[in-house]
N, C-alpha and C. Protein backbone atom coordinates (compact mmCIF):
# COMPACT_ATOMS: atom_id res chain seq x y z
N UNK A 1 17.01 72.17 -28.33
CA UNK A 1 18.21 71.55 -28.85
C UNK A 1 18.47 70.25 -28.09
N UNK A 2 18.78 69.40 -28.70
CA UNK A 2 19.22 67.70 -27.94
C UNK A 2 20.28 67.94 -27.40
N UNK A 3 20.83 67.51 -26.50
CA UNK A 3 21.52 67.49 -25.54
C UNK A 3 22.35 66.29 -25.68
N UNK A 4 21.78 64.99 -25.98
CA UNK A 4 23.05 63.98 -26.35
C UNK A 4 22.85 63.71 -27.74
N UNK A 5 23.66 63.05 -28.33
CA UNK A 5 24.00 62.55 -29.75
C UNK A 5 23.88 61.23 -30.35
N UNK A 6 23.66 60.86 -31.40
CA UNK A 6 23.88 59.73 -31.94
C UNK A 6 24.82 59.31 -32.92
N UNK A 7 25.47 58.64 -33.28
CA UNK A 7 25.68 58.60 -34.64
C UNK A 7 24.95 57.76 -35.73
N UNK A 8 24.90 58.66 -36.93
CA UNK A 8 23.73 57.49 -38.26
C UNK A 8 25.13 57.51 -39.06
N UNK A 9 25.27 56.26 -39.58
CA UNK A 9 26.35 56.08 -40.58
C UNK A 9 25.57 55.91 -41.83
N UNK A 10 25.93 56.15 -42.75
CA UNK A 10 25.18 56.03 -44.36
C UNK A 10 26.07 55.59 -45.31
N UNK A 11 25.92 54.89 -46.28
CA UNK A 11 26.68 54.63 -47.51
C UNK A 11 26.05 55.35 -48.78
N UNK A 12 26.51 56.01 -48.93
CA UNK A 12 26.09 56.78 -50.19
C UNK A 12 27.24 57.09 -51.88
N UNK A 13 26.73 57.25 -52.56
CA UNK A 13 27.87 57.28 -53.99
C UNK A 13 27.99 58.69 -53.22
N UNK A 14 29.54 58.37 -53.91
CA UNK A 14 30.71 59.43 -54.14
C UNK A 14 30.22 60.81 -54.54
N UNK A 15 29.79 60.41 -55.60
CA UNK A 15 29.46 61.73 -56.90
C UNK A 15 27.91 62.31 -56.07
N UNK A 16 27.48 61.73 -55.57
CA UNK A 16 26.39 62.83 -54.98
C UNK A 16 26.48 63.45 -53.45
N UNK A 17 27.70 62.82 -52.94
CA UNK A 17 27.86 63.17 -51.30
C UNK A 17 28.83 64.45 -51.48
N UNK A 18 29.26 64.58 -52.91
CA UNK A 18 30.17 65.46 -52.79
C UNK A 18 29.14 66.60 -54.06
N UNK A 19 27.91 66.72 -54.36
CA UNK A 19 27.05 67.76 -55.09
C UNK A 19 26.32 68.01 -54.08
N UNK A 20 26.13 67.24 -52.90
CA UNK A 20 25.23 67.28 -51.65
C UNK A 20 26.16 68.49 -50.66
N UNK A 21 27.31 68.15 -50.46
CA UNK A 21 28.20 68.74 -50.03
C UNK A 21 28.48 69.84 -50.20
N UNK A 22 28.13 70.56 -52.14
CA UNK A 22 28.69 71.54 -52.34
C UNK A 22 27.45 72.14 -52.15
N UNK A 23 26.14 71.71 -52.37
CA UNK A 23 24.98 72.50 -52.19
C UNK A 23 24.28 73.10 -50.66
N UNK A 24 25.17 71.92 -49.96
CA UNK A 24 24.90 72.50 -48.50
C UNK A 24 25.77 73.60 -48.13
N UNK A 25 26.89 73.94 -48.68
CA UNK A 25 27.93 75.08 -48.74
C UNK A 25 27.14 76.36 -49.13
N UNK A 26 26.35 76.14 -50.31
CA UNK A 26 25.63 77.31 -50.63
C UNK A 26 24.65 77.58 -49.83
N UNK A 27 24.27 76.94 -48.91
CA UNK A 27 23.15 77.54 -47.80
C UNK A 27 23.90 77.83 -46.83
N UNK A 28 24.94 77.26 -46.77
CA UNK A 28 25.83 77.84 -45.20
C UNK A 28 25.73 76.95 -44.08
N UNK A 29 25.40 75.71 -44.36
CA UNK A 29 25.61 74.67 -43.67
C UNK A 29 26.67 73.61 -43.49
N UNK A 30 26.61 72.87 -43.05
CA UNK A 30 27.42 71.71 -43.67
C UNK A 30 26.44 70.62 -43.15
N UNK A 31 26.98 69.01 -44.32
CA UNK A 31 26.20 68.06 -44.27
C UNK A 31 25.32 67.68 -43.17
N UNK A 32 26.19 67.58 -41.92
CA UNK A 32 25.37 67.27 -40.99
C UNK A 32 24.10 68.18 -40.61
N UNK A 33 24.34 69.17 -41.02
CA UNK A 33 23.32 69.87 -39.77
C UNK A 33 22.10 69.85 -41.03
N UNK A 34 22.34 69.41 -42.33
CA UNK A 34 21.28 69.96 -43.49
C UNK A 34 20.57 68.39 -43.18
N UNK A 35 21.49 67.16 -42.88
CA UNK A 35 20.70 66.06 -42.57
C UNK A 35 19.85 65.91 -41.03
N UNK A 36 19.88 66.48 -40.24
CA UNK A 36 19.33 66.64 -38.76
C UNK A 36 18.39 67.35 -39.19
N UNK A 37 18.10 68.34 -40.23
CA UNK A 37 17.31 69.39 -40.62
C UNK A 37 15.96 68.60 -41.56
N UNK A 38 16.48 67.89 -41.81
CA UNK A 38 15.64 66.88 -42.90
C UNK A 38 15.25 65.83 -42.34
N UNK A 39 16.03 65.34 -41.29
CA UNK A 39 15.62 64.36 -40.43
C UNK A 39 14.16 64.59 -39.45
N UNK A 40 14.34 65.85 -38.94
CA UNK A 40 13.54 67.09 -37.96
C UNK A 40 12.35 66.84 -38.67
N UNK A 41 12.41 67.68 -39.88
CA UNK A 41 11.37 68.06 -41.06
C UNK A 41 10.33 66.56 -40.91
N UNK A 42 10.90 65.38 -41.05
CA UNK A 42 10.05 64.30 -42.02
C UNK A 42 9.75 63.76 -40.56
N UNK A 43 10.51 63.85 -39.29
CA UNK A 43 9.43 63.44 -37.90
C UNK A 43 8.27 64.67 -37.81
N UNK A 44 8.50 65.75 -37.71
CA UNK A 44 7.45 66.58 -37.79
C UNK A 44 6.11 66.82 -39.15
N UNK A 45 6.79 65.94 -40.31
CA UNK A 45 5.53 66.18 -41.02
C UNK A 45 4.84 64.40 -40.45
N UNK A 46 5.33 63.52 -40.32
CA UNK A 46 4.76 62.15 -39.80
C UNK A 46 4.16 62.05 -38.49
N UNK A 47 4.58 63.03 -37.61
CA UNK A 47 3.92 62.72 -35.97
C UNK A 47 3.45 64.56 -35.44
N UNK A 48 3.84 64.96 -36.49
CA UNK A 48 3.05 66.79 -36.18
C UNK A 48 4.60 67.35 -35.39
N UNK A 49 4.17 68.72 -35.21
CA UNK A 49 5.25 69.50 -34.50
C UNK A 49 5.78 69.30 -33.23
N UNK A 50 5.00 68.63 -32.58
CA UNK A 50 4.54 68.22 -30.91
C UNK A 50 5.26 67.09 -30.55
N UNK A 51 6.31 66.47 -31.52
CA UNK A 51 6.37 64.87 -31.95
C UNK A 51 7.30 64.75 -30.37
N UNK A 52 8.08 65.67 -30.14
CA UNK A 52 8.55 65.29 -28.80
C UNK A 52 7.48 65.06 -27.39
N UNK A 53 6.08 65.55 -27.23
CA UNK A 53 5.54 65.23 -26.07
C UNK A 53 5.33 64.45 -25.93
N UNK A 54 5.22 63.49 -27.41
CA UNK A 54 4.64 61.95 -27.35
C UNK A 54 5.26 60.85 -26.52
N UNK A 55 5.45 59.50 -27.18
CA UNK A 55 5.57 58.61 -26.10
C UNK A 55 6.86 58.24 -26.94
N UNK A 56 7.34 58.52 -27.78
CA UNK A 56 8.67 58.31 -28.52
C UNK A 56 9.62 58.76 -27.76
């Protein structure tokens, strides 16, 4: 687990932050943690699972 934080700001339409919103409800998340999750996902399929030993 990370230990400090960032913030990502995004501009996104209305009408999908709030179908994004309701669909992350149905998994039992909320937005943020489904975007850290997807964020996770697409460094680990681009630099492998390991992506933290590297030099990043």
């Amino acid at each position: 687990m990370e230990k400090r934080t960032a913030r990502l700001t995004i501009l996104i339409d209305p009408k999908k932050k709030a179908i994004f919103e309701e669909l992350c409800a149905l998994d039992d998340v909320n937005a943020s943690q489904k975007v850290r999750q997807m964020i996770r996902e697409y460094i680990e399929d681009k630099l492998g699972k390991n992506w933290r030993d590297g030099v990043f």
